[in-house]
N, C-alpha and C. Protein backbone atom coordinates (compact mmCIF):
# COMPACT_ATOMS: atom_id res chain seq x y z
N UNK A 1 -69.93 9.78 -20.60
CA UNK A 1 -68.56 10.16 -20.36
C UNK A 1 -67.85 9.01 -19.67
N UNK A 2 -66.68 8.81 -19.77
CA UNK A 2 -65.83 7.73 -19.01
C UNK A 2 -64.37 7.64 -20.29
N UNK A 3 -64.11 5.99 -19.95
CA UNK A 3 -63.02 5.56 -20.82
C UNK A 3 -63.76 4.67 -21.65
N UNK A 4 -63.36 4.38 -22.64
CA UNK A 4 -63.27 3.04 -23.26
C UNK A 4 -62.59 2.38 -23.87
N UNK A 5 -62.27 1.35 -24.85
CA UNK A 5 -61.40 0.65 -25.55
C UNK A 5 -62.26 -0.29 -26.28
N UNK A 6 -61.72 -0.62 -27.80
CA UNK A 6 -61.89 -1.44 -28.86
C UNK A 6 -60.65 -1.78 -29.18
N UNK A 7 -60.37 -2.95 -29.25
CA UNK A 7 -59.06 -3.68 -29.99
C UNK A 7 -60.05 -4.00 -31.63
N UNK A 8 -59.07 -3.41 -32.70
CA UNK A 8 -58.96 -3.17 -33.70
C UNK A 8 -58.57 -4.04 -34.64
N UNK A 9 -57.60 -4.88 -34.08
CA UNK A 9 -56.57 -5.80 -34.40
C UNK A 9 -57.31 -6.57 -35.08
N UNK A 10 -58.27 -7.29 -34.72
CA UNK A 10 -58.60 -8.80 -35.77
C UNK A 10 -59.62 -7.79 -37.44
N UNK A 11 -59.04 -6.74 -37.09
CA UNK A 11 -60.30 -5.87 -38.52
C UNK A 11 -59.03 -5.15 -39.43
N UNK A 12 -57.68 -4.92 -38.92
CA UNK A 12 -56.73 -4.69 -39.50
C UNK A 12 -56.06 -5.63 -40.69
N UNK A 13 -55.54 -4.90 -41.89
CA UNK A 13 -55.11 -6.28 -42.89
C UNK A 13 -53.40 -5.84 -43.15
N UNK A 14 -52.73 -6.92 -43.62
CA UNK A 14 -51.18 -6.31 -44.11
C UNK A 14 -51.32 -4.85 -44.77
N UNK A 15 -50.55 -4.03 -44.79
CA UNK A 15 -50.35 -2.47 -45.30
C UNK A 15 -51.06 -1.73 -44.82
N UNK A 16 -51.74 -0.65 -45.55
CA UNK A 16 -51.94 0.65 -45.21
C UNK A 16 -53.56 0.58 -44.69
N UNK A 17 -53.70 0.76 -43.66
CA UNK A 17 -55.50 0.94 -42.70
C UNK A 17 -55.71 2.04 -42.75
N UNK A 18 -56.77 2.70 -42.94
CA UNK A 18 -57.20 3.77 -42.44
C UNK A 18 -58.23 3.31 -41.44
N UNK A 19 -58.25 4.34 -40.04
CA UNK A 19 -58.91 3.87 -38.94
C UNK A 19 -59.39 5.81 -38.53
N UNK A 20 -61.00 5.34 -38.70
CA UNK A 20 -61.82 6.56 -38.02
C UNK A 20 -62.29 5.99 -36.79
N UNK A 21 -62.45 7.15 -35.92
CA UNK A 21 -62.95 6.56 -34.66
C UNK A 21 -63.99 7.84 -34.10
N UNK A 22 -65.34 7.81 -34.15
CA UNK A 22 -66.34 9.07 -33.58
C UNK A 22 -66.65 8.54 -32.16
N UNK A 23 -66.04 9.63 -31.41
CA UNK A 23 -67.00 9.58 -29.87
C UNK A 23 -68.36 10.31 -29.71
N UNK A 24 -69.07 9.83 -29.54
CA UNK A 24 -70.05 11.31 -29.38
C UNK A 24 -71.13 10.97 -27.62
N UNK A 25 -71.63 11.36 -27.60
CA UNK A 25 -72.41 12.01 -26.18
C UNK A 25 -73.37 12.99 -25.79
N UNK A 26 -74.22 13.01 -25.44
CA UNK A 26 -75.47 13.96 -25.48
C UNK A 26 -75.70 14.25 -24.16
N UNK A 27 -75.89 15.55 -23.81
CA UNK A 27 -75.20 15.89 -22.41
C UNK A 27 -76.43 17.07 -22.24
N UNK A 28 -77.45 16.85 -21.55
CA UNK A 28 -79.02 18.45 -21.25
C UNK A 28 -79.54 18.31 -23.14
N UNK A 29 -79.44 17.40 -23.68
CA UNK A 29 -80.38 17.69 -25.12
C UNK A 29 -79.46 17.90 -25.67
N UNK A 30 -77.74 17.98 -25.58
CA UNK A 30 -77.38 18.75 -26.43
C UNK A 30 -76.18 17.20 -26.77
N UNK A 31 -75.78 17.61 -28.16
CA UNK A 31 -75.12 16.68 -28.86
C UNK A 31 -73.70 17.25 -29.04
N UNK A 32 -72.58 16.04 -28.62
CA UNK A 32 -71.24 16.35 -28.94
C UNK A 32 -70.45 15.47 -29.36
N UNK A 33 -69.91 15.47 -30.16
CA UNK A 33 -69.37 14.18 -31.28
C UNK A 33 -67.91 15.05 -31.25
N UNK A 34 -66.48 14.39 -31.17
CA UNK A 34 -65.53 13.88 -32.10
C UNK A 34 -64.63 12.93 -32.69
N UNK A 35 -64.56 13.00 -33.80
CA UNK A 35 -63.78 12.33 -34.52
C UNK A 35 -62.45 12.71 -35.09
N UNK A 36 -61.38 11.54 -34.70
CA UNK A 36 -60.27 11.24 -34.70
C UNK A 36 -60.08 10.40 -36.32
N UNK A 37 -58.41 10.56 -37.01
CA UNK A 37 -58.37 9.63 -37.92
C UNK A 37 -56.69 9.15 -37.79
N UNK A 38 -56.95 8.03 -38.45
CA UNK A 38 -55.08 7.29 -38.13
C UNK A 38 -55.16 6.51 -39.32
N UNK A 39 -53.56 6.73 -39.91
CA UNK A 39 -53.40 6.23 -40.49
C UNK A 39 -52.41 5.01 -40.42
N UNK A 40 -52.64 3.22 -40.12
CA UNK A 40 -52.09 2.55 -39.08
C UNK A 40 -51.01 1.23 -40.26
N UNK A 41 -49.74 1.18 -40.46
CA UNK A 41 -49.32 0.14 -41.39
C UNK A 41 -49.13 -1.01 -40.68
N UNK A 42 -49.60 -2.27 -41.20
CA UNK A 42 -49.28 -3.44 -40.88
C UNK A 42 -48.22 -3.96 -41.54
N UNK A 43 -47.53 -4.66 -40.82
CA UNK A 43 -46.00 -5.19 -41.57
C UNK A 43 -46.56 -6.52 -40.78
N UNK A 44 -46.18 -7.67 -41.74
CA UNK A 44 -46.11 -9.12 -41.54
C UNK A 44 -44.81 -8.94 -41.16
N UNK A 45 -44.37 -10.11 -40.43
CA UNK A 45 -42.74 -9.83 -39.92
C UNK A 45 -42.68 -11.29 -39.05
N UNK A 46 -42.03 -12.11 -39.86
CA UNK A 46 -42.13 -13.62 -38.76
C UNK A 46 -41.17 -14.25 -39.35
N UNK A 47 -40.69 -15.60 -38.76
CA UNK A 47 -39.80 -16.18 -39.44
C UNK A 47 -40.26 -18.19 -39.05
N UNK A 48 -40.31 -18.81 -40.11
CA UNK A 48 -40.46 -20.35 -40.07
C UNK A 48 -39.28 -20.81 -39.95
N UNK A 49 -38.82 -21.87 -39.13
CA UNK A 49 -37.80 -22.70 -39.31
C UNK A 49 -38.32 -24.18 -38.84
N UNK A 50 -38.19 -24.80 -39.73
CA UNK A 50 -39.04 -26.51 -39.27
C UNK A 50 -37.40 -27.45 -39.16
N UNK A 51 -37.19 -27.58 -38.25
CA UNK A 51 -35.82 -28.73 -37.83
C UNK A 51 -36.63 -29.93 -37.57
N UNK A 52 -35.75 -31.06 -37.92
CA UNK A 52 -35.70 -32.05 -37.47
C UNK A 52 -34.80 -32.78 -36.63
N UNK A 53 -35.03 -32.66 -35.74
CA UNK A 53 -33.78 -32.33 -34.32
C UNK A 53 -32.94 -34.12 -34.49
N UNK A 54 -34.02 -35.19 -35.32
CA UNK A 54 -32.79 -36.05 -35.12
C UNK A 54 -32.11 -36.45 -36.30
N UNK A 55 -31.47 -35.19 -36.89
CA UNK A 55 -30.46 -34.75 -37.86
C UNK A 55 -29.14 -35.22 -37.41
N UNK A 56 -28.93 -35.79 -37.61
CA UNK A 56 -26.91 -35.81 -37.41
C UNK A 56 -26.12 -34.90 -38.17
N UNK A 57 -25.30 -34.02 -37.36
CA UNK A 57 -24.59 -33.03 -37.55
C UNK A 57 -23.46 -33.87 -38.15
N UNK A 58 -22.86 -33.68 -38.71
CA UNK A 58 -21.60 -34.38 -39.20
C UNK A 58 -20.43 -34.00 -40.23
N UNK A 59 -20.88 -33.35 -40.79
CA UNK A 59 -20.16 -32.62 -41.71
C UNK A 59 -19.64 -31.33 -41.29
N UNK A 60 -19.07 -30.71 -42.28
CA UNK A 60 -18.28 -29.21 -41.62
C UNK A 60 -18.94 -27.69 -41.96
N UNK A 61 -20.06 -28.09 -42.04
CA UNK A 61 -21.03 -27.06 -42.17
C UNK A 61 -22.38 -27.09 -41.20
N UNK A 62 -22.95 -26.19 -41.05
CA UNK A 62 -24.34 -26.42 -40.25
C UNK A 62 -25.20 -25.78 -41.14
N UNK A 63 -26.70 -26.45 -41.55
CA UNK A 63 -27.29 -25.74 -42.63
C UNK A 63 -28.46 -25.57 -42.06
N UNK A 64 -28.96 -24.13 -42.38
CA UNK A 64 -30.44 -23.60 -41.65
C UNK A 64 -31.59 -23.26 -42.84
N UNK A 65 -32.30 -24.30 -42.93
CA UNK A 65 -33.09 -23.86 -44.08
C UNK A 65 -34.44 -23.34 -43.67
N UNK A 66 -34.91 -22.00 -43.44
CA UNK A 66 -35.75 -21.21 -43.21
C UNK A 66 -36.81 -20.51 -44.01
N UNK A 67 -37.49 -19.90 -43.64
CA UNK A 67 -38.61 -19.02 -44.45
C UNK A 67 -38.85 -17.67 -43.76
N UNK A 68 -38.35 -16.76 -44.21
CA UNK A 68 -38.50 -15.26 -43.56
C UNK A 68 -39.74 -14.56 -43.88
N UNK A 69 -40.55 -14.03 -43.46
CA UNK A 69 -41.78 -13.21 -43.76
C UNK A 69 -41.77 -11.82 -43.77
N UNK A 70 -42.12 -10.74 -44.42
CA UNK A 70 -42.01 -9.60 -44.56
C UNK A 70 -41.47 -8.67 -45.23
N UNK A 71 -42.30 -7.90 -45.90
CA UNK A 71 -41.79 -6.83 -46.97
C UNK A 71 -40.96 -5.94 -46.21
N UNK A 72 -40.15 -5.97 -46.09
CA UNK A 72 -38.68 -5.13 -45.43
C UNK A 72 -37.72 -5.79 -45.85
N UNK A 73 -36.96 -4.77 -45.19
CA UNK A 73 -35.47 -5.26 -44.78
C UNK A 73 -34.74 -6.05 -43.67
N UNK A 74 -34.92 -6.97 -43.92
CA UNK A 74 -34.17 -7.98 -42.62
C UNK A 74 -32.77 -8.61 -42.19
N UNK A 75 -32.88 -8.47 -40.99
CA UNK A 75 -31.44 -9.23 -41.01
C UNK A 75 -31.52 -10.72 -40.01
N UNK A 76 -31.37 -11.86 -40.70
CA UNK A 76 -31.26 -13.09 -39.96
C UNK A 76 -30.05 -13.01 -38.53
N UNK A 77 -30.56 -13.63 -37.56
CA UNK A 77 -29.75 -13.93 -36.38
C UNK A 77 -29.54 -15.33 -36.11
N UNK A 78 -28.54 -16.04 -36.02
CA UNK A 78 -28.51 -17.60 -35.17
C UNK A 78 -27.44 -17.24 -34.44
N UNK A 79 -27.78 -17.92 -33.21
CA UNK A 79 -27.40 -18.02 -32.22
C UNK A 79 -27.31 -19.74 -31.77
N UNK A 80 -26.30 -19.97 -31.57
CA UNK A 80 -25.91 -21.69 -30.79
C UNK A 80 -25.41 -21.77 -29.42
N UNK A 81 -25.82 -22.20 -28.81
CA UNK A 81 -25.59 -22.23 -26.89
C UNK A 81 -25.77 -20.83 -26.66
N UNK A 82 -26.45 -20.23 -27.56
CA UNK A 82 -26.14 -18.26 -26.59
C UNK A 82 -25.51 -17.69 -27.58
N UNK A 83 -24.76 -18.19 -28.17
CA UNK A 83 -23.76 -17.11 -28.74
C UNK A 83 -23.71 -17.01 -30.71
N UNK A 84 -23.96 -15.15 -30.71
CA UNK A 84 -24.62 -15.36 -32.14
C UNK A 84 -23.07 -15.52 -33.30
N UNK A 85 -23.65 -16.53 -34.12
CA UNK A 85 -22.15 -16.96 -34.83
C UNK A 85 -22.60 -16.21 -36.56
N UNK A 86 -23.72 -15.96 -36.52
CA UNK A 86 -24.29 -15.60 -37.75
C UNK A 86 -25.25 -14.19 -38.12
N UNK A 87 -25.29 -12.74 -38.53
CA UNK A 87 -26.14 -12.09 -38.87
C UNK A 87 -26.29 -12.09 -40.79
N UNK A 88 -27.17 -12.15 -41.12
CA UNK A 88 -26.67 -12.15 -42.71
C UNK A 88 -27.96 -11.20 -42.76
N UNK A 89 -27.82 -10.16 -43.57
CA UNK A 89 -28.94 -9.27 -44.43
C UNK A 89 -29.96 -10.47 -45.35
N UNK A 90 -31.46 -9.73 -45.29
CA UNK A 90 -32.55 -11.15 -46.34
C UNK A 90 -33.14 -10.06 -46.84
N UNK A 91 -33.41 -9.80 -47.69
CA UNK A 91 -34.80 -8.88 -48.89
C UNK A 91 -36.02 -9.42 -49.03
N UNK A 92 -35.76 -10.95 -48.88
CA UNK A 92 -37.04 -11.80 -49.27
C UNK A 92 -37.79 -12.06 -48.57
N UNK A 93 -39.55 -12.40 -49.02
CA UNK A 93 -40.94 -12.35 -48.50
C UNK A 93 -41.64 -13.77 -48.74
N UNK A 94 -41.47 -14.68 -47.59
CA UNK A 94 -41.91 -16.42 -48.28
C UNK A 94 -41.13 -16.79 -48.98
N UNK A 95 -39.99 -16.75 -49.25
CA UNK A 95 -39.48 -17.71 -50.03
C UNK A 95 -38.69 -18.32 -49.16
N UNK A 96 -38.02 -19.77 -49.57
CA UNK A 96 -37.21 -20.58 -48.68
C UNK A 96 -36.00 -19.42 -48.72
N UNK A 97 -35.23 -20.15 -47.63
CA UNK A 97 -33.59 -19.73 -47.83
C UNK A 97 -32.71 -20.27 -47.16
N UNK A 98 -31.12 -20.56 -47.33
CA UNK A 98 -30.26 -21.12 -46.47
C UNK A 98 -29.15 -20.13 -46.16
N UNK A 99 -28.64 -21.03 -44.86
CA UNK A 99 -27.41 -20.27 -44.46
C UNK A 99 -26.60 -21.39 -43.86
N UNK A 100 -25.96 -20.77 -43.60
CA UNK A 100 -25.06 -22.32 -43.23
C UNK A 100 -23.70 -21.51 -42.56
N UNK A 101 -23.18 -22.14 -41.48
CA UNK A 101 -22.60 -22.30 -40.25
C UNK A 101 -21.15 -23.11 -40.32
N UNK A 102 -19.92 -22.65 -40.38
CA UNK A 102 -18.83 -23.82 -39.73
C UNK A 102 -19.14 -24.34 -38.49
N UNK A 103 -19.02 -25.91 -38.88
CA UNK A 103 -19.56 -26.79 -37.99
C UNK A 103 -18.41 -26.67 -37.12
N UNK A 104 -17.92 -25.76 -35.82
CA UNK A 104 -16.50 -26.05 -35.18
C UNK A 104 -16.84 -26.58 -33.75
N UNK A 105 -17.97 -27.30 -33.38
CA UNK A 105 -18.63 -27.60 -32.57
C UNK A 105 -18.21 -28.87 -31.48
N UNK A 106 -18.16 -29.14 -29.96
CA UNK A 106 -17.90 -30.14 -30.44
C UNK A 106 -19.04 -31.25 -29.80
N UNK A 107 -18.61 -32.53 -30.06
CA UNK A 107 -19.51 -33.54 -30.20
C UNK A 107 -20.42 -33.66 -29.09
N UNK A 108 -21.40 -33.63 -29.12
CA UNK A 108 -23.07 -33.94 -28.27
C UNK A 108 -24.31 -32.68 -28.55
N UNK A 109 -25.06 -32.63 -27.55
CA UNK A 109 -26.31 -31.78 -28.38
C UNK A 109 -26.24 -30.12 -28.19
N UNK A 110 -26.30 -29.46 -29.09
CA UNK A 110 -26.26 -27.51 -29.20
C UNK A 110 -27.79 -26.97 -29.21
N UNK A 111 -27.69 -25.88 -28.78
CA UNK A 111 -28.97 -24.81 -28.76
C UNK A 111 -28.62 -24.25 -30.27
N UNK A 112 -29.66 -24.20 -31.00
CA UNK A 112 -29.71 -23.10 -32.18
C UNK A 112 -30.74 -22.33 -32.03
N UNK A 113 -30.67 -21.62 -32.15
CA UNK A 113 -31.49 -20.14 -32.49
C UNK A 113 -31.28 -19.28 -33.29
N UNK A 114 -33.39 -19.11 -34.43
CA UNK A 114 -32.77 -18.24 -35.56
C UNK A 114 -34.02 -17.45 -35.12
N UNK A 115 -33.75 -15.99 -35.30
CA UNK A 115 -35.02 -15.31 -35.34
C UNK A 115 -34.63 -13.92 -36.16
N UNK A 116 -35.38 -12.70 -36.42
CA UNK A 116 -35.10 -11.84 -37.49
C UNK A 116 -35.28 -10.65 -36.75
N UNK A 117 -34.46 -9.56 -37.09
CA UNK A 117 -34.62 -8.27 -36.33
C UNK A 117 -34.84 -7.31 -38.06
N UNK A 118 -35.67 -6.18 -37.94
CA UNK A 118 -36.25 -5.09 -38.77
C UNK A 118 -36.20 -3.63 -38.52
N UNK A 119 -35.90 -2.77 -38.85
CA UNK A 119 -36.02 -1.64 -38.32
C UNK A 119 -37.69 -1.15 -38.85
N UNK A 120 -38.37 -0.65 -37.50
CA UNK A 120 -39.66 -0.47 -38.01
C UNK A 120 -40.15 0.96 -37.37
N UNK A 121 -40.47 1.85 -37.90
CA UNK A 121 -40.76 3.06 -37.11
C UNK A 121 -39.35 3.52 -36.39
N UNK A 122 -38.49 3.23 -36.89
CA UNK A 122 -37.15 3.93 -36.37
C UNK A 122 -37.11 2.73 -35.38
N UNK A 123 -37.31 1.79 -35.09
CA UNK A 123 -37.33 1.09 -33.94
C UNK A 123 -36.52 -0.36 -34.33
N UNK A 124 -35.14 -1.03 -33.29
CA UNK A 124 -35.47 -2.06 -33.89
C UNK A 124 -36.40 -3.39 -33.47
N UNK A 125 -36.53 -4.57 -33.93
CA UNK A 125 -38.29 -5.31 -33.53
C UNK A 125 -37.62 -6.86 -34.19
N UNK A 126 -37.83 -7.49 -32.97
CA UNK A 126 -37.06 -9.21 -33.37
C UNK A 126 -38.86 -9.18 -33.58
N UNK A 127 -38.34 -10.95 -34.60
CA UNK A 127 -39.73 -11.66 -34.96
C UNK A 127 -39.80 -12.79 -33.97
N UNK A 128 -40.02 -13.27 -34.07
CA UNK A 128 -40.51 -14.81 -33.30
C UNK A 128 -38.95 -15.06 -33.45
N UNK A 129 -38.91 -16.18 -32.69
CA UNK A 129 -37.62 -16.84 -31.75
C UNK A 129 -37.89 -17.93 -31.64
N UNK A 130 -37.13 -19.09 -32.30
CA UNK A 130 -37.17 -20.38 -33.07
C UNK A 130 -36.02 -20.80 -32.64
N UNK A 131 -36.22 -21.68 -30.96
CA UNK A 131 -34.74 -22.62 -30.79
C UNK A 131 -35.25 -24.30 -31.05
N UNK A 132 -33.92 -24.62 -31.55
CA UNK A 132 -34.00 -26.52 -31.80
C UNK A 132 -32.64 -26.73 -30.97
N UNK A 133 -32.84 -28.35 -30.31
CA UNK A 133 -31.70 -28.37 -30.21
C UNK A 133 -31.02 -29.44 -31.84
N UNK A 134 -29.37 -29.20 -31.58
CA UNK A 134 -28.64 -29.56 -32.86
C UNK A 134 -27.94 -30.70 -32.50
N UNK A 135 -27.70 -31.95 -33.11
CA UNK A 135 -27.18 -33.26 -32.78
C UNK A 135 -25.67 -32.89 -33.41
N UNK A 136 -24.76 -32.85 -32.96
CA UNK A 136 -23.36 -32.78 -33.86
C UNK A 136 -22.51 -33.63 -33.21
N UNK A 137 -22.24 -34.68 -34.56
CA UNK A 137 -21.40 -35.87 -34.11
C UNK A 137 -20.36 -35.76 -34.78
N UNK A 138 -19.08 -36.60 -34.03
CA UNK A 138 -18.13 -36.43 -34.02
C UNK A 138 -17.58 -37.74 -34.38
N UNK A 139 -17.42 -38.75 -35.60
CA UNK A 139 -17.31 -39.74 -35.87
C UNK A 139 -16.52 -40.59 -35.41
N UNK A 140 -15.26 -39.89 -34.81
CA UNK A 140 -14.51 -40.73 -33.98
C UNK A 140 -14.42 -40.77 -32.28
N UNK A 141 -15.92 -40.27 -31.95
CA UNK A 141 -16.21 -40.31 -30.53
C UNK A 141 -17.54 -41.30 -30.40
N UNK A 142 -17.11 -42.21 -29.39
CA UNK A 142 -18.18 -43.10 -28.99
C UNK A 142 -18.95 -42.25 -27.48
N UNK A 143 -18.66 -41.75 -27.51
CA UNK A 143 -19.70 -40.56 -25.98
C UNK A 143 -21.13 -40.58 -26.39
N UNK A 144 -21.67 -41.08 -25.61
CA UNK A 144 -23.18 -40.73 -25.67
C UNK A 144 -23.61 -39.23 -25.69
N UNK A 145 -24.89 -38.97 -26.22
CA UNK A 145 -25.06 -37.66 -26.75
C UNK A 145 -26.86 -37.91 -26.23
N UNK A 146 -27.25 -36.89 -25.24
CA UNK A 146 -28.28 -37.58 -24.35
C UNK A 146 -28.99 -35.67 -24.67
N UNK A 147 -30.11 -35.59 -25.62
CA UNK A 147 -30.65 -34.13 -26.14
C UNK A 147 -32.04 -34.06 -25.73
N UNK A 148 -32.76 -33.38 -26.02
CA UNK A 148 -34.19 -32.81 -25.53
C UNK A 148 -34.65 -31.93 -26.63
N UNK A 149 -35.60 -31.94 -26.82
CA UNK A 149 -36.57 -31.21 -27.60
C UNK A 149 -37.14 -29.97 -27.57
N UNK A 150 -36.81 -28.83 -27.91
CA UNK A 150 -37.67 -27.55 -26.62
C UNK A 150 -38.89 -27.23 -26.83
């Protein structure tokens, strides 16, 4: 008799698990077993974004070329210094994709941030959280532009 615990996790695969679990215990000769069953879904749910932070911003667009993960329904988030300028709905599972941003920025280095929110179990559930910083130059400014890497 007591508590115990098994993490499950590295024996779980994407979709549908079935998970039995028997306790049992023998207590004066005598035998007592039960068993529990669950039925447990795995959802992949992540998002890639590979920047190359010494991009020069320059043009009048900002372009986010990403890779979303997960059989759902998603909706992309970016966010620049904090503040989200972008939600767009995604359907897609691994495949590339872009979005792209009016560049109304102004000249030296920005926070971007893209990450994905899902409704899962009635719940909603961000994926991973992917900041770069963004170089955006301003062709007729000689100002130094002094950025960091996160």
């Amino acid at each position: 008799m007591g508590n115990g615990s098994f993490d499950i996790t590295p024996y779980l695969h994407t979709g549908t698990n079935e998970i039995r679990m028997t306790a049992s215990v023998t207590v004066d000769g005598q035998s007592y077993s039960r068993t529990k069953n669950w039925i447990v879904n795995v959802v992949r749910f992540a998002l890639e974004w590979d920047y190359d932070e010494t991009t020069i911003n320059s043009g009048s667009n900002l372009v986010f070329d990403f890779t979303p993960y997960g059989d759902l329904d998603k909706t992309l988030h970016i966010k620049i210094d904090g503040t989200e300028v972008l939600t767009q709905a995604i359907n897609v599972d691994g495949v590339s994709s872009r979005a792209t941003v009016s560049n109304t920025y102004q000249h030296g280095s920005h926070t971007a941030e893209l990450y994905l929110t899902a409704v899962i179990n009635g719940a909603t559930k961000d994926s991973n959280h992917i900041k770069h910083d963004m170089l955006i130059v301003n062709p007729a400014s000689s100002d130094i532009i002094i950025a960091s890497t996160l």
